[in-house]
N, C-alpha and C. Protein backbone atom coordinates (compact mmCIF):
# COMPACT_ATOMS: atom_id res chain seq x y z
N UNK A 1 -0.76 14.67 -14.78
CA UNK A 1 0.46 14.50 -14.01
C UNK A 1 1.12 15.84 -13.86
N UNK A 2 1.66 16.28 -12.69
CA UNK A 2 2.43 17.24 -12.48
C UNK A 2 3.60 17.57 -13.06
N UNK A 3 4.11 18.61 -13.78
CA UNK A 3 4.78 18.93 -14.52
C UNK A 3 5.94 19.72 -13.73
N UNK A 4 5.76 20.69 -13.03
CA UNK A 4 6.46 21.38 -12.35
C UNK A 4 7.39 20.77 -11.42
N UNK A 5 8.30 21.11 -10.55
CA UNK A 5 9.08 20.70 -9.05
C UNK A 5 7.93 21.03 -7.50
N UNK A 6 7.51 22.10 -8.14
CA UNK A 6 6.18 22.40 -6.94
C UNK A 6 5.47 21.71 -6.88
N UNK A 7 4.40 21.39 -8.11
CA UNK A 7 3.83 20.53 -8.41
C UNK A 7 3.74 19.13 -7.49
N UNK A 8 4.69 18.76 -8.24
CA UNK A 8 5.40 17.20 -7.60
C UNK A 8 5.21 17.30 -6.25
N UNK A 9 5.85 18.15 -5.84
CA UNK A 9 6.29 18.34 -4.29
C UNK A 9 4.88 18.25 -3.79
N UNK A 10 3.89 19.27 -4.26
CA UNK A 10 2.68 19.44 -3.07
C UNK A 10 2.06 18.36 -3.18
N UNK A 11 2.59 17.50 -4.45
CA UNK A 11 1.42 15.93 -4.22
C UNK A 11 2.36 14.94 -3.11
N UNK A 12 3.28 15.15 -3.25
CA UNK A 12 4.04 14.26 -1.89
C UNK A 12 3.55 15.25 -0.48
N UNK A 13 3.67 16.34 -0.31
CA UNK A 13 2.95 17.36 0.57
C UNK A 13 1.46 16.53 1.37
N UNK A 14 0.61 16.50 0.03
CA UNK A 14 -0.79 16.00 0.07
C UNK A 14 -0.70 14.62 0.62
N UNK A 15 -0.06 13.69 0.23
CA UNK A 15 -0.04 12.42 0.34
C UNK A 15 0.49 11.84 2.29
N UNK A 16 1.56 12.82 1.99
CA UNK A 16 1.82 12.47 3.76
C UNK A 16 0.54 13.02 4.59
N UNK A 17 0.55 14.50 4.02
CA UNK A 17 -1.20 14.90 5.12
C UNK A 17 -1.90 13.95 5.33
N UNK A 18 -2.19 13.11 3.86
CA UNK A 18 -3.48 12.26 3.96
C UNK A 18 -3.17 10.67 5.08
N UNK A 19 -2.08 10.47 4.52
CA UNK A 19 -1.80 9.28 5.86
C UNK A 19 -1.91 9.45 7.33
N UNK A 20 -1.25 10.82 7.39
CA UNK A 20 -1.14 10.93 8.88
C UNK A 20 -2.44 11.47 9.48
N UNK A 21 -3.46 12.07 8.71
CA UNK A 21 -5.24 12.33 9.09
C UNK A 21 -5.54 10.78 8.85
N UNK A 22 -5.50 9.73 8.25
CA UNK A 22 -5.55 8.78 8.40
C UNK A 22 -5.31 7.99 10.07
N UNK A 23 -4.54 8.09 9.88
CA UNK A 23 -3.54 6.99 11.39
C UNK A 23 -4.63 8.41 12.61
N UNK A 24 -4.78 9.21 12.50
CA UNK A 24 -5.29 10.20 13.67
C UNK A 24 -6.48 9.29 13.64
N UNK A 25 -7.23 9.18 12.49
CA UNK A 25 -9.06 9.08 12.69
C UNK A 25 -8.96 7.85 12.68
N UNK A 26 -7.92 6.64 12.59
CA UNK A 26 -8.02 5.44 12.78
C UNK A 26 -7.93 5.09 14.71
N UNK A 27 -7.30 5.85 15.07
CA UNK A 27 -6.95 6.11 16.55
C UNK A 27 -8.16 6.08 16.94
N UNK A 28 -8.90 7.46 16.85
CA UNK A 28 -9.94 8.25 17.31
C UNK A 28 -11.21 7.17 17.50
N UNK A 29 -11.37 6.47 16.57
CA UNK A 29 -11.55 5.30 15.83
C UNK A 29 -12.26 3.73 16.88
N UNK A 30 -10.70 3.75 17.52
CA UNK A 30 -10.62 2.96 18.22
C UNK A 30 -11.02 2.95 19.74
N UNK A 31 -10.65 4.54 19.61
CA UNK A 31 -10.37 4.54 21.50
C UNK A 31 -12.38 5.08 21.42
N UNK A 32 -12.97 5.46 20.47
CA UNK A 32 -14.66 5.69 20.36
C UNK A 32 -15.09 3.74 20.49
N UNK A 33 -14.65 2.82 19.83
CA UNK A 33 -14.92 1.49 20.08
C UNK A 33 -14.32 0.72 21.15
N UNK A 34 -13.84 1.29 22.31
CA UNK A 34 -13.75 0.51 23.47
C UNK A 34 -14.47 1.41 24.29
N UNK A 35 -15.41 2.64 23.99
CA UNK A 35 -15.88 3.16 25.03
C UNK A 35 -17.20 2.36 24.42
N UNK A 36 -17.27 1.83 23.49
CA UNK A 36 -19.01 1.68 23.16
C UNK A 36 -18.66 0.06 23.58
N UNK A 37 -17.72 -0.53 23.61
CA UNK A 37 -17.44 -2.06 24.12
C UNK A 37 -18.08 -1.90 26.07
N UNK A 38 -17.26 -0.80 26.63
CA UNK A 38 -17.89 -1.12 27.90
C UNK A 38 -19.29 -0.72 28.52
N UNK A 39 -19.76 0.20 27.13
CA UNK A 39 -20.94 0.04 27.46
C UNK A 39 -21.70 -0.59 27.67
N UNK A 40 -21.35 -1.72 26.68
CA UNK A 40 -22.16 -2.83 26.30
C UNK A 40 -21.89 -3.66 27.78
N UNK A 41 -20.88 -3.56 28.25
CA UNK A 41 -20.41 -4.39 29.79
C UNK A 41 -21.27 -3.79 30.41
N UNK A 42 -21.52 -2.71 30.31
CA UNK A 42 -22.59 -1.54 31.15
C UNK A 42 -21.70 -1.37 32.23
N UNK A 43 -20.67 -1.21 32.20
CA UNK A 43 -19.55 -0.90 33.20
C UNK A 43 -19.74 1.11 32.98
N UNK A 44 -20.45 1.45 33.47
CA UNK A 44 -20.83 2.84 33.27
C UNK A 44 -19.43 3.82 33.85
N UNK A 45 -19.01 3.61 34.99
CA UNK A 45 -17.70 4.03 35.87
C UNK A 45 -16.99 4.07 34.30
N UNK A 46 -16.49 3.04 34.42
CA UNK A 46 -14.82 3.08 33.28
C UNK A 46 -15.23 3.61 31.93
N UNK A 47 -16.66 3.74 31.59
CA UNK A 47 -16.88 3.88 30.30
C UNK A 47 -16.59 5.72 30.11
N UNK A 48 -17.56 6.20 31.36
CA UNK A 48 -17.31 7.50 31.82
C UNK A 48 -15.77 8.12 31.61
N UNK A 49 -15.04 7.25 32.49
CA UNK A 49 -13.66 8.02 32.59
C UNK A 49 -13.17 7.27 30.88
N UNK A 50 -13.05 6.69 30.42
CA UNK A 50 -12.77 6.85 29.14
C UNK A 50 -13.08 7.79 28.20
N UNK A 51 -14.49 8.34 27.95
CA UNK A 51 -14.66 9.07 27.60
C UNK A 51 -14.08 10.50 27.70
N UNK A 52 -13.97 10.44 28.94
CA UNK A 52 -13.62 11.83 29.21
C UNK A 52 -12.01 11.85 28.98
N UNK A 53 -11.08 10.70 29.10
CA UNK A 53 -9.83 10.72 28.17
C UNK A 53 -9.81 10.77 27.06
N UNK A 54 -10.89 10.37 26.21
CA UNK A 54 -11.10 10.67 24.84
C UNK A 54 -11.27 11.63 24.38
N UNK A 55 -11.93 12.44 24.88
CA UNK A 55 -12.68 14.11 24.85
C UNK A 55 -11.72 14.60 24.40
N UNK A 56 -10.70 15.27 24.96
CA UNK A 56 -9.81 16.20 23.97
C UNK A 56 -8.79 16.11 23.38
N UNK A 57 -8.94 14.65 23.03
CA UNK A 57 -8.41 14.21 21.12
C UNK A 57 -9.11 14.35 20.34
N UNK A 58 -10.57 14.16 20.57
CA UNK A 58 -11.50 14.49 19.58
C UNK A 58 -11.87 15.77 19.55
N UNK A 59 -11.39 16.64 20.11
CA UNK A 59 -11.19 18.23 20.44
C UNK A 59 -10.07 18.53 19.53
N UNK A 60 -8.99 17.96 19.67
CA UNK A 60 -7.95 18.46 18.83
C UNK A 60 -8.55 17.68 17.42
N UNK A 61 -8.98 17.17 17.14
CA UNK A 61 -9.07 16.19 15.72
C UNK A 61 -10.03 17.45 14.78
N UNK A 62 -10.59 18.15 14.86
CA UNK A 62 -11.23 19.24 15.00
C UNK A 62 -10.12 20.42 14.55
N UNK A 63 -9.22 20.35 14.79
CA UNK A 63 -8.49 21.49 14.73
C UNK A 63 -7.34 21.11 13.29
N UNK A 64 -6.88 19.71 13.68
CA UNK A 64 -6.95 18.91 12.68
C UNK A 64 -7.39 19.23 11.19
N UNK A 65 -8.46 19.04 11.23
CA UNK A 65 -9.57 18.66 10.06
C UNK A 65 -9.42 17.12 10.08
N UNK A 66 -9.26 16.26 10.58
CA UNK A 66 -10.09 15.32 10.84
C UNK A 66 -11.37 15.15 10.74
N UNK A 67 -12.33 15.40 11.55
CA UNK A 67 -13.63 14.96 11.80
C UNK A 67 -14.46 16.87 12.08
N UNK A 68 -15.39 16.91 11.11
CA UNK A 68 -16.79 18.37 11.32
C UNK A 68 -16.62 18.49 13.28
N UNK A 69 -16.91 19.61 13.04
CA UNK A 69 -17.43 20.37 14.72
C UNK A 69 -18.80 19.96 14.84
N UNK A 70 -19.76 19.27 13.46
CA UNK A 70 -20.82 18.54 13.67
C UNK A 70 -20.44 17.06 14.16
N UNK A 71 -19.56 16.74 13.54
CA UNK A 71 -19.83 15.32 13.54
C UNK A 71 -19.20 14.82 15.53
N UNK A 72 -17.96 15.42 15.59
CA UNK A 72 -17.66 16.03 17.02
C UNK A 72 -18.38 15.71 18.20
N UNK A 73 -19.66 16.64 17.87
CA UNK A 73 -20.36 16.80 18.56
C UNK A 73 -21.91 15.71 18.93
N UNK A 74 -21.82 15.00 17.32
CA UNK A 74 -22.43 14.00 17.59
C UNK A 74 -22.45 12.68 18.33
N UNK A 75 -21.29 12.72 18.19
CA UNK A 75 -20.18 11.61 18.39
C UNK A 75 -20.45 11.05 20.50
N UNK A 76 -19.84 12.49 20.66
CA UNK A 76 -19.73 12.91 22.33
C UNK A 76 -21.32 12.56 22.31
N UNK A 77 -22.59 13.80 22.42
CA UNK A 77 -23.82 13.47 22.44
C UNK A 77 -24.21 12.15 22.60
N UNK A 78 -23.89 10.99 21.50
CA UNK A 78 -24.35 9.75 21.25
C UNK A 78 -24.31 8.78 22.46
N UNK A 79 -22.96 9.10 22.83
CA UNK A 79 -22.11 8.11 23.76
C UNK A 79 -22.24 8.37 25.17
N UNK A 80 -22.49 9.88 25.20
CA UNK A 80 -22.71 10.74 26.98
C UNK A 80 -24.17 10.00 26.75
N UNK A 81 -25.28 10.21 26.28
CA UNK A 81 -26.54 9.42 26.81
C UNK A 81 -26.35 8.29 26.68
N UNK A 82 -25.81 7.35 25.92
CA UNK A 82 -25.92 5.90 25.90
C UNK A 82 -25.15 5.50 27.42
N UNK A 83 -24.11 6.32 28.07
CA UNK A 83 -23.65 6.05 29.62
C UNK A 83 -24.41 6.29 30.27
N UNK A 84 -25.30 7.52 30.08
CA UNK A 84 -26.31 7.84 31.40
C UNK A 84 -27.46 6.76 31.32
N UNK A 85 -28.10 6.48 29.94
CA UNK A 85 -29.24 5.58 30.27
C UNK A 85 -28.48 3.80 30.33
N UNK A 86 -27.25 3.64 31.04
CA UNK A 86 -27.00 2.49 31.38
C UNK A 86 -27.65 1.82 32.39
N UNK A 87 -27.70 2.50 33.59
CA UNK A 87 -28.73 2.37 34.41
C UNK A 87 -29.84 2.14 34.66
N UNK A 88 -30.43 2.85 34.02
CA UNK A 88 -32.00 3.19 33.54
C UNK A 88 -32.65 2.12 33.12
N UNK A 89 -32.09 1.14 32.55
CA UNK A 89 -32.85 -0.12 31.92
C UNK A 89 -33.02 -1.39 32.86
């Protein structure tokens, strides 16, 4: 247990960080599961422009520390081909 006034403080410090990177990647979260919902509609149009409203929150989430410049990047990758080969099948 923290002994100090600093101490104390940077664990209340820590604790708000951690909620509010919380509530960000719960977001991020969501608005990544209605672009993979209209995929599944194969509504390729709206899935597209969602994505691309998504794009640079998950750009800032990154800057954040939210979510790796790997994982980022996987993320986008996964979802840009799963729109393009909507068609395709």
């Amino acid at each position: 247990m923290a002994n100090t006034s600093s101490a104390k403080k940077k664990i209340r410090v820590i604790d708000r960080k951690t909620k509010i990177r919380e509530m960000h990647k719960n977001k991020i979260k969501t608005h990544i599961k209605n672009v993979e919902s209209l995929i599944l509609e194969k509504d390729q149009k709206s899935a597209l422009d969602m994505l691309k409203k998504i794009d640079p929150k998950l750009q800032a989430s990154r800057n954040k520390n939210i979510f790796s410049k790997a994982r980022i990047s996987r993320i986008q990758k996964r979802l840009n081909s799963r729109i393009v080969n909507i068609n395709k099948k």
